[in-house]
PDB file of N, CA and C in Angstrom:
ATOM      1  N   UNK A   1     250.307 181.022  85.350  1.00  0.00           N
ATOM      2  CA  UNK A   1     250.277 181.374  83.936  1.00  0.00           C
ATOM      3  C   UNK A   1     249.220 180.528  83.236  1.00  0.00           C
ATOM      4  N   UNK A   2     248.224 180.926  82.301  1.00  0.00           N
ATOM      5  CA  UNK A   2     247.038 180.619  81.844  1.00  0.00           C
ATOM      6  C   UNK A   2     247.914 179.872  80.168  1.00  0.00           C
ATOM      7  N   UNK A   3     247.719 178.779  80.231  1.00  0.00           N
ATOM      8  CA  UNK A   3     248.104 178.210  78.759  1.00  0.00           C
ATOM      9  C   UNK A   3     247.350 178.027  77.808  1.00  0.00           C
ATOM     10  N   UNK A   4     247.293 178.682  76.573  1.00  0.00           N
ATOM     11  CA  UNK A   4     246.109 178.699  75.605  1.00  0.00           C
ATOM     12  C   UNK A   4     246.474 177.813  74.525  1.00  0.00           C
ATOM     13  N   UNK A   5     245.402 177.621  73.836  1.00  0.00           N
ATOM     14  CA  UNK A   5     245.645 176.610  72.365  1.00  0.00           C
ATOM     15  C   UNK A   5     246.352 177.096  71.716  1.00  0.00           C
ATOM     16  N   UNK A   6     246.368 178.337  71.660  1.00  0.00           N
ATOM     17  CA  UNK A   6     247.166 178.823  70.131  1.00  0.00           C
ATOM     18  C   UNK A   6     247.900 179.931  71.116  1.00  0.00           C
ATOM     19  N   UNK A   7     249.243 179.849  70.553  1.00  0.00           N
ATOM     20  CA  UNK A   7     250.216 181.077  70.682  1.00  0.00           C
ATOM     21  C   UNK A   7     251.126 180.870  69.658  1.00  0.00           C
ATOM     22  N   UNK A   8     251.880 182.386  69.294  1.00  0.00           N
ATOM     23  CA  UNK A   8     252.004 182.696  68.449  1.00  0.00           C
ATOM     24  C   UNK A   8     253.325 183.284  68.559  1.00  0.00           C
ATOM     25  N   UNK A   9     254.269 183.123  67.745  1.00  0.00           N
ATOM     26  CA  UNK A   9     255.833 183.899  68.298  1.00  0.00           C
ATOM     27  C   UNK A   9     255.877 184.101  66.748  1.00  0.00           C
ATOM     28  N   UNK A  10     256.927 185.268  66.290  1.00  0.00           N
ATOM     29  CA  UNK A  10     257.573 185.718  65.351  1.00  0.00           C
ATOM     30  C   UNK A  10     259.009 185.236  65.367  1.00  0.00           C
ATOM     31  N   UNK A  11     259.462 184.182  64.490  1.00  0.00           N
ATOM     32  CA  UNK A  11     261.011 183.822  64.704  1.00  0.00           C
ATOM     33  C   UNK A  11     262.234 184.361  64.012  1.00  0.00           C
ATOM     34  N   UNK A  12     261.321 185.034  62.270  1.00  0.00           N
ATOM     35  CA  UNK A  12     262.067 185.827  61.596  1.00  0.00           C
ATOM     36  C   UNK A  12     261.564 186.788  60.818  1.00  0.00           C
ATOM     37  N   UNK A  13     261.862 187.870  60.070  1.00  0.00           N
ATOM     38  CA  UNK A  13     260.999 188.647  59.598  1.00  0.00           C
ATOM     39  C   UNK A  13     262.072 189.192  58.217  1.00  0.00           C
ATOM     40  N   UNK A  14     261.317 189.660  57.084  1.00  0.00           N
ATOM     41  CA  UNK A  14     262.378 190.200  56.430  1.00  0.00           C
ATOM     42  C   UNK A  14     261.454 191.728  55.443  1.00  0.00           C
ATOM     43  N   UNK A  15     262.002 192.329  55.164  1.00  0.00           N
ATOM     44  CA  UNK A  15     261.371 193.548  54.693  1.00  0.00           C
ATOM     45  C   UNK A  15     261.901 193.739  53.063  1.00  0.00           C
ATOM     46  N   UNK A  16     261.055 193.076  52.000  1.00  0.00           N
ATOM     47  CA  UNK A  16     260.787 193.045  50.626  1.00  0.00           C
ATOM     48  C   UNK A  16     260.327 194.047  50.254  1.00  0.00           C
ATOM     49  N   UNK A  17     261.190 194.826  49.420  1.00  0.00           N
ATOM     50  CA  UNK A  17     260.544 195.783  48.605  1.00  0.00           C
ATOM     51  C   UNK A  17     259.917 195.850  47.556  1.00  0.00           C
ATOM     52  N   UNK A  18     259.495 196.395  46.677  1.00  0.00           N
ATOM     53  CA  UNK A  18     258.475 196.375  45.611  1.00  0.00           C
ATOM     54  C   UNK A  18     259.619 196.603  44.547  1.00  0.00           C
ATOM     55  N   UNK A  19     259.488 195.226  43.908  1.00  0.00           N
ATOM     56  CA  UNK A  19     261.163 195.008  42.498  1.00  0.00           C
ATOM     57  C   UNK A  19     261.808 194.127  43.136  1.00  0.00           C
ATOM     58  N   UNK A  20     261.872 194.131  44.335  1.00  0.00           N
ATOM     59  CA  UNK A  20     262.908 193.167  44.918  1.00  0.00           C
ATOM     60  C   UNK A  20     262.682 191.396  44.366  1.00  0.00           C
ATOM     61  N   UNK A  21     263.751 190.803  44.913  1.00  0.00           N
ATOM     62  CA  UNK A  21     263.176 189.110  44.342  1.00  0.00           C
ATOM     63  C   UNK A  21     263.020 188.543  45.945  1.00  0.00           C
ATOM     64  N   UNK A  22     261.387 188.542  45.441  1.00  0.00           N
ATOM     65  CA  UNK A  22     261.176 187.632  46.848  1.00  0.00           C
ATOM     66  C   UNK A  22     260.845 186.374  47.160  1.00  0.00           C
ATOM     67  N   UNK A  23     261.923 185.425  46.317  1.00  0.00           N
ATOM     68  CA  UNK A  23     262.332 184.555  46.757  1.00  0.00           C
ATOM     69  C   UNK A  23     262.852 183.982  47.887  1.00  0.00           C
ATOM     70  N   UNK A  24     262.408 183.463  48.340  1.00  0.00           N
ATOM     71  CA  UNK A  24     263.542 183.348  50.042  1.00  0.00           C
ATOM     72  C   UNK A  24     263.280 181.534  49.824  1.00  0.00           C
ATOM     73  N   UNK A  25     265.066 181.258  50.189  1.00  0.00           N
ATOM     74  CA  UNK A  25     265.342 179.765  50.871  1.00  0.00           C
ATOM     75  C   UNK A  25     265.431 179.858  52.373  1.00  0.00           C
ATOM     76  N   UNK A  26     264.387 178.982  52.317  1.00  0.00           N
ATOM     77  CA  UNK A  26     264.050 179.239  53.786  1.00  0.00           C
ATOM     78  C   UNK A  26     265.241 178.285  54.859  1.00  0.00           C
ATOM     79  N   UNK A  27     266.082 176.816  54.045  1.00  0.00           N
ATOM     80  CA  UNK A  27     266.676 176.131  54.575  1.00  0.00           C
ATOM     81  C   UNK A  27     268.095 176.945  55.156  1.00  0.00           C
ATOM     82  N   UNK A  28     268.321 178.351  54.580  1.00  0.00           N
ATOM     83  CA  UNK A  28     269.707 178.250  54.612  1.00  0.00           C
ATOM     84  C   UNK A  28     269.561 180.250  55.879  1.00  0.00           C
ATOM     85  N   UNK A  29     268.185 179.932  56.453  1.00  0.00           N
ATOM     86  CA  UNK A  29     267.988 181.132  57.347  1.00  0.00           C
ATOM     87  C   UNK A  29     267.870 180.891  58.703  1.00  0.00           C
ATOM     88  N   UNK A  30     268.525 181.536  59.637  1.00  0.00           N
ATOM     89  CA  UNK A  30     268.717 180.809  61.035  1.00  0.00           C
ATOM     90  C   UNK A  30     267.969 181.987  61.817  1.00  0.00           C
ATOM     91  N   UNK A  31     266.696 181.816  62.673  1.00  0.00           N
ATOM     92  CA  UNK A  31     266.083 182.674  63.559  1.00  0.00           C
ATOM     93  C   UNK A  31     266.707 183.887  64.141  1.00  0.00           C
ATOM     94  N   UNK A  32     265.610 184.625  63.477  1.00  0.00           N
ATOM     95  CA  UNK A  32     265.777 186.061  63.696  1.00  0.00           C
ATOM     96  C   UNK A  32     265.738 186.516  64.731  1.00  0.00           C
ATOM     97  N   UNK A  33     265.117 186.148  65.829  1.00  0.00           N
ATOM     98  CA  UNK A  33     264.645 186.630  67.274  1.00  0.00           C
ATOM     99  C   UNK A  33     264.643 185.302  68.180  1.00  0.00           C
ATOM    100  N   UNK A  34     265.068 184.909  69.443  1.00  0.00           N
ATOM    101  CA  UNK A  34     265.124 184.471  70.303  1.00  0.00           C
ATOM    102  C   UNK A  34     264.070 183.574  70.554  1.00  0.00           C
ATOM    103  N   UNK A  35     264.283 182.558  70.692  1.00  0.00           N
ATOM    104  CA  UNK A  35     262.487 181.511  70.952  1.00  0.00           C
ATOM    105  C   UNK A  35     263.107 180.516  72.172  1.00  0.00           C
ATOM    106  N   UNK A  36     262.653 180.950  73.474  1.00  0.00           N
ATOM    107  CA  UNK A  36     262.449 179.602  74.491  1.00  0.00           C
ATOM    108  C   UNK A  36     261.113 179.327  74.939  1.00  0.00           C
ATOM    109  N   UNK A  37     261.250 178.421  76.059  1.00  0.00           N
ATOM    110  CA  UNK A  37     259.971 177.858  76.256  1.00  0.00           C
ATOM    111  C   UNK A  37     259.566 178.305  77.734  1.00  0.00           C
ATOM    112  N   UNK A  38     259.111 179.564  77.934  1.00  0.00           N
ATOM    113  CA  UNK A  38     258.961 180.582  79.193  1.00  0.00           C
ATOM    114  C   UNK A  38     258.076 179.011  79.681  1.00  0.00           C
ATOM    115  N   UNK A  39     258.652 178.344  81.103  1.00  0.00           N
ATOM    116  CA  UNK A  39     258.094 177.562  81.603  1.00  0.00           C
ATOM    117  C   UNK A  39     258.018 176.049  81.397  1.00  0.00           C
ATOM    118  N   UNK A  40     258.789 176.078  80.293  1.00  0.00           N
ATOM    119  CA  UNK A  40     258.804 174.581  79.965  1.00  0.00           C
ATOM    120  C   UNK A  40     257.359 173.668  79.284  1.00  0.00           C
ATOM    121  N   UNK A  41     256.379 174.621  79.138  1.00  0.00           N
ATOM    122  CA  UNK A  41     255.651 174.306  78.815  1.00  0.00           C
ATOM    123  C   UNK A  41     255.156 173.380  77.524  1.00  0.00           C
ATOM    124  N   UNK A  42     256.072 173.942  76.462  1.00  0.00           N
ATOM    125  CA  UNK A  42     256.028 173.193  75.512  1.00  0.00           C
ATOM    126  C   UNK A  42     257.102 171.282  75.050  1.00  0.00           C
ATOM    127  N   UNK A  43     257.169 171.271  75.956  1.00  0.00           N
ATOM    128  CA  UNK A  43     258.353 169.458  76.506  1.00  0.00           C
ATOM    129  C   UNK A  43     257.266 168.880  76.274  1.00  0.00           C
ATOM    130  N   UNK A  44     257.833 167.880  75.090  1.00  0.00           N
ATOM    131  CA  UNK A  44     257.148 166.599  75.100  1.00  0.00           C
ATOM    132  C   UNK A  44     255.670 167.078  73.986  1.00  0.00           C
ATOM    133  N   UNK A  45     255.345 168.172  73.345  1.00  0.00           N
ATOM    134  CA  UNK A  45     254.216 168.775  73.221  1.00  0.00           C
ATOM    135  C   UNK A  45     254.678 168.977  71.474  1.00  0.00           C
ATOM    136  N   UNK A  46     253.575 169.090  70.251  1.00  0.00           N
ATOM    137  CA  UNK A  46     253.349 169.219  69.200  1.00  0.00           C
ATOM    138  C   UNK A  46     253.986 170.643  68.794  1.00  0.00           C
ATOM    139  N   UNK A  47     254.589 171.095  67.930  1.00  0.00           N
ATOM    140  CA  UNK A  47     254.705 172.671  67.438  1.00  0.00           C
ATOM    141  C   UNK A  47     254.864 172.725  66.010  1.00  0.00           C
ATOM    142  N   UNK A  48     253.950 173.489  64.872  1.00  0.00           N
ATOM    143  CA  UNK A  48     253.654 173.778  63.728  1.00  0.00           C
ATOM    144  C   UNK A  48     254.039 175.130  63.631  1.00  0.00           C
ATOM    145  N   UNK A  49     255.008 174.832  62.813  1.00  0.00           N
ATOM    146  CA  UNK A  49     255.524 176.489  61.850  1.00  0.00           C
ATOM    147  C   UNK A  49     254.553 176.658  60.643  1.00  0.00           C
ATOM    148  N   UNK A  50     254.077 177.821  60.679  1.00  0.00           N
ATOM    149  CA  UNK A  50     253.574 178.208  59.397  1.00  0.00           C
ATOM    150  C   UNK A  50     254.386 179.484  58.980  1.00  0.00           C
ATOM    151  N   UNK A  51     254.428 179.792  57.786  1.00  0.00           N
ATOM    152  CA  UNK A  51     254.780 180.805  57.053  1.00  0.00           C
ATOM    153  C   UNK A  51     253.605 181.814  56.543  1.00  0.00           C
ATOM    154  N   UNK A  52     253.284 183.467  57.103  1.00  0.00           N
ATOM    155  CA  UNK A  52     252.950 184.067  56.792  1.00  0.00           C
ATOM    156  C   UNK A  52     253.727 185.389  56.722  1.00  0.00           C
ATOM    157  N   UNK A  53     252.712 186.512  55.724  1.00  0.00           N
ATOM    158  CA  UNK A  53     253.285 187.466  55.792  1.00  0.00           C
ATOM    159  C   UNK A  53     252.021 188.502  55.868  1.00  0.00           C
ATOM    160  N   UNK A  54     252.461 189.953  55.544  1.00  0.00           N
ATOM    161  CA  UNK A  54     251.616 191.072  55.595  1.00  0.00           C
ATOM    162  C   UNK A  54     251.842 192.082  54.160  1.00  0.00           C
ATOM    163  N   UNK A  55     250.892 192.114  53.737  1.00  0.00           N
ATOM    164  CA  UNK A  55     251.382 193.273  52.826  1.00  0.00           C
ATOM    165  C   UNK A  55     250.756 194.389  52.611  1.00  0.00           C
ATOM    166  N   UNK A  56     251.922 195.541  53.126  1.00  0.00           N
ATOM    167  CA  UNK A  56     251.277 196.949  53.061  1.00  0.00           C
ATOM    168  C   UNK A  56     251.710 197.831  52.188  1.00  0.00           C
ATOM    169  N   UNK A  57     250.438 198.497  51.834  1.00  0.00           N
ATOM    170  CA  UNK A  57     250.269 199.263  50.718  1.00  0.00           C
ATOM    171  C   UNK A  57     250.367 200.445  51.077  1.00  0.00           C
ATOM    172  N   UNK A  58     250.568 201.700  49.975  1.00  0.00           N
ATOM    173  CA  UNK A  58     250.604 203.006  50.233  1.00  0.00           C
ATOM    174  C   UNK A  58     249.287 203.824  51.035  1.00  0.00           C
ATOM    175  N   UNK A  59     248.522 202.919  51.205  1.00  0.00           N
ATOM    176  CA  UNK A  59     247.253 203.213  51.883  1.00  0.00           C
ATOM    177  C   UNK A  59     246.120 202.223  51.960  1.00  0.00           C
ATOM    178  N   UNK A  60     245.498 202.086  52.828  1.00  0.00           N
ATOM    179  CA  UNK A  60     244.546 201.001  53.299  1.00  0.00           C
ATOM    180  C   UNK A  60     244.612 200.230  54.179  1.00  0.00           C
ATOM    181  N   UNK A  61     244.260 198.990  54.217  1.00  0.00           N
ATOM    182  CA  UNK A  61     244.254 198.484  55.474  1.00  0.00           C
ATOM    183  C   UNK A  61     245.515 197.558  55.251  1.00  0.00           C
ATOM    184  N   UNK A  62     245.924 196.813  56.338  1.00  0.00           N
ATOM    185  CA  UNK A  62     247.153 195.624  56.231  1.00  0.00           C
ATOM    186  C   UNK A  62     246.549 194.767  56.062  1.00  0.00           C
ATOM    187  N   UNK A  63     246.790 193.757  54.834  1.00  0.00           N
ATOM    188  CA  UNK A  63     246.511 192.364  54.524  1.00  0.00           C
ATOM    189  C   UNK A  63     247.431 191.632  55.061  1.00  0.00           C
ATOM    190  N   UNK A  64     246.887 190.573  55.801  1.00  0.00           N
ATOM    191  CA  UNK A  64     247.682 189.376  56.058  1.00  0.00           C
ATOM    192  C   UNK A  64     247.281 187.710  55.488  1.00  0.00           C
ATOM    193  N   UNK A  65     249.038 187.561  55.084  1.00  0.00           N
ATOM    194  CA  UNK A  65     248.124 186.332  54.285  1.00  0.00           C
ATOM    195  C   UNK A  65     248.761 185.082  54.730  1.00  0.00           C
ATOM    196  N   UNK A  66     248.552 184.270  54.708  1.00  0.00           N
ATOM    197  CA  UNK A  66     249.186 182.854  55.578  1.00  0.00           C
ATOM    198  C   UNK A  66     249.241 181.791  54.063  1.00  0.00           C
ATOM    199  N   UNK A  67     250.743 181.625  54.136  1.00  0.00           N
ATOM    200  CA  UNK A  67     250.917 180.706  53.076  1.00  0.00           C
ATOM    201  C   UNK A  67     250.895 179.603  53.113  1.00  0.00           C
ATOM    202  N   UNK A  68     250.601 178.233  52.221  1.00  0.00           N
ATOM    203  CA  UNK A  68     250.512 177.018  51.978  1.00  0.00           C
ATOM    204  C   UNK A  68     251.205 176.221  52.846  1.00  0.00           C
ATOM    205  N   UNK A  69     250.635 175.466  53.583  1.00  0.00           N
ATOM    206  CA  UNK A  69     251.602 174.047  53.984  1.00  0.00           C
ATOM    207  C   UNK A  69     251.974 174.810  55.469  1.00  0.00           C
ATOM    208  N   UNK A  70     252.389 173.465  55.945  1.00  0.00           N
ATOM    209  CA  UNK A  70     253.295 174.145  56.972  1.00  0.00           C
ATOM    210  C   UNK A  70     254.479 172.390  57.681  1.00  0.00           C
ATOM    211  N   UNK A  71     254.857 172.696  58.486  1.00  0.00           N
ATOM    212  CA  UNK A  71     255.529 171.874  59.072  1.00  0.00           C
ATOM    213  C   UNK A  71     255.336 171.582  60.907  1.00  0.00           C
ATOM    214  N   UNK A  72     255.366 170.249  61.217  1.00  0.00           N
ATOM    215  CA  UNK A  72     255.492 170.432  62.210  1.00  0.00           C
ATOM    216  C   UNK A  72     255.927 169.085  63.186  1.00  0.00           C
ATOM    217  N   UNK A  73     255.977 169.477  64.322  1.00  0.00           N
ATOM    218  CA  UNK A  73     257.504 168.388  64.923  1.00  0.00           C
ATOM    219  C   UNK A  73     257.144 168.260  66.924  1.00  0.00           C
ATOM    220  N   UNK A  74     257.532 167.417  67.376  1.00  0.00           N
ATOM    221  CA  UNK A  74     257.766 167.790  68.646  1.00  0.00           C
ATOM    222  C   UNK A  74     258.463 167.945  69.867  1.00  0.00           C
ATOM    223  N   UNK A  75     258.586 169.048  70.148  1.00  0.00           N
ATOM    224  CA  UNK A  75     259.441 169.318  71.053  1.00  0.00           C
ATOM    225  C   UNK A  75     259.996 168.045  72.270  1.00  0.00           C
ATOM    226  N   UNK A  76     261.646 168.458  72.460  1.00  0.00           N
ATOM    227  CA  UNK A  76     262.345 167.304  73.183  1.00  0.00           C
ATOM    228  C   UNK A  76     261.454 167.330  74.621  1.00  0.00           C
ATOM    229  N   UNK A  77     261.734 165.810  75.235  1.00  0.00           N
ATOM    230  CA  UNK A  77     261.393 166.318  76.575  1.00  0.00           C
ATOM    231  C   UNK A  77     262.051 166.741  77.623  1.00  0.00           C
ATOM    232  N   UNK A  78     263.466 166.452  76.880  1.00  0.00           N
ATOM    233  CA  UNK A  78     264.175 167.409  77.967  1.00  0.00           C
ATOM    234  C   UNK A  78     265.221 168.662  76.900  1.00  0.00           C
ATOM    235  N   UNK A  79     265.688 169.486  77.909  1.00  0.00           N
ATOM    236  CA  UNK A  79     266.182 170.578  76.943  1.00  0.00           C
ATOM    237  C   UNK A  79     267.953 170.543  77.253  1.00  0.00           C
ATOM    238  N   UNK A  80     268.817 170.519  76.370  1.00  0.00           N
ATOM    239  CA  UNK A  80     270.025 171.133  76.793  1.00  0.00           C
ATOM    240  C   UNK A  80     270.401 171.963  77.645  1.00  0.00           C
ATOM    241  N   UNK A  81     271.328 172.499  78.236  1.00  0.00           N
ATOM    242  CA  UNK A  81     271.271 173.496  78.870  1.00  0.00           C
ATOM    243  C   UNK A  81     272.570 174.747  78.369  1.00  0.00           C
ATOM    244  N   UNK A  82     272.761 174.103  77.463  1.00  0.00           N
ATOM    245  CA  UNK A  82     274.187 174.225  76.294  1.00  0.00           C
ATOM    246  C   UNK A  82     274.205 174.112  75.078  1.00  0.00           C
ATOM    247  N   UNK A  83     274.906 174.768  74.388  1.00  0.00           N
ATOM    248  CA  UNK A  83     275.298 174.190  72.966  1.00  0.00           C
ATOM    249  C   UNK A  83     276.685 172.882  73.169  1.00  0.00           C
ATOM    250  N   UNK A  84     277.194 173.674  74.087  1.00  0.00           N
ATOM    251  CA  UNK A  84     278.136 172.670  74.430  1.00  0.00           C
ATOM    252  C   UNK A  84     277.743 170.690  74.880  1.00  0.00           C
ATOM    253  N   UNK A  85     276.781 171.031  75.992  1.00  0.00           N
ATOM    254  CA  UNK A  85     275.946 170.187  76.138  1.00  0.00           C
ATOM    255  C   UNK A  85     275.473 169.104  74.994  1.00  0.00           C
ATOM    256  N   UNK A  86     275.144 170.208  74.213  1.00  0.00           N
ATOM    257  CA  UNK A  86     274.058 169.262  73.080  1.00  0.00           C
ATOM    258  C   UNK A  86     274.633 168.633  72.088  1.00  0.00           C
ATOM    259  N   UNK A  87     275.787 169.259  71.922  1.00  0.00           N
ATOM    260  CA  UNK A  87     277.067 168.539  70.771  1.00  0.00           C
ATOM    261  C   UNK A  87     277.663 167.212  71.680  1.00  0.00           C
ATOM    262  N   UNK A  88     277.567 167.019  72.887  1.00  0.00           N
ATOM    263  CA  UNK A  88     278.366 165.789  74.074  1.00  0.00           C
ATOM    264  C   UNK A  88     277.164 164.854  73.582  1.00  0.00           C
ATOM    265  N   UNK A  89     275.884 165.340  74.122  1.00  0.00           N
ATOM    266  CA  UNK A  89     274.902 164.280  74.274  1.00  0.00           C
ATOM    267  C   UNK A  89     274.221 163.778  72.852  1.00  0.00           C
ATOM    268  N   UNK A  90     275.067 164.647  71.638  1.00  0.00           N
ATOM    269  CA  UNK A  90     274.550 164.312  69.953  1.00  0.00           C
ATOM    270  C   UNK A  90     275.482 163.366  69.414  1.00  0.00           C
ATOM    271  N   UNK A  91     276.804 163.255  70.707  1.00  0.00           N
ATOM    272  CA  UNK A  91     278.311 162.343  70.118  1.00  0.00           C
ATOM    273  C   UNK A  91     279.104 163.322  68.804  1.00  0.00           C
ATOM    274  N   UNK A  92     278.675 164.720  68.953  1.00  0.00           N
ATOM    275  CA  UNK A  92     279.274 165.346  68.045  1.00  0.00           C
ATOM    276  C   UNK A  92     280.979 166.267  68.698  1.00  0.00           C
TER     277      UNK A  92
END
């Protein structure tokens, strides 16, 4: 498997309508789609969330726009293999 600088996963997504309040707290939203580390590759290694979106119109092309700031942290070097696990080895 070929490891590149940049990859890219989708963790949540939400579909805002036009009137809607698109406000979103982002603290109180738990991943939308599934994220492991095919290979272990990322242990011990840097990972930056950014927040973007897309906005499509009744016609034209899709704008995508990547919002302000981002966050970022690094991955354990070793992984649970449990939730159960991870609450023993957190003393929770």
């Amino acid at each position: 498997m070929k490891i590149f600088s940049l990859n890219q996963v989708v963790l949540w997504d939400k579909i805002i309508r036009r009137g809607e309040n698109a406000r979103l707290n982002l603290h109180e939203i738990a991943t939308k789609y599934y994220f492991w580390d095919d290979g272990d590759y990322l242990k011990s290694n840097n990972v930056t969330l950014t927040l973007g979106w897309n906005v499509i119109s009744n016609a034209g092309r899709l704008i995508h726009v990547r919002g302000n700031g981002s966050t970022s942290f690094v991955f354990p070097a070793q992984y649970a293999s449990s939730r159960l696990a991870n609450s023993k080895s957190s003393g929770q």
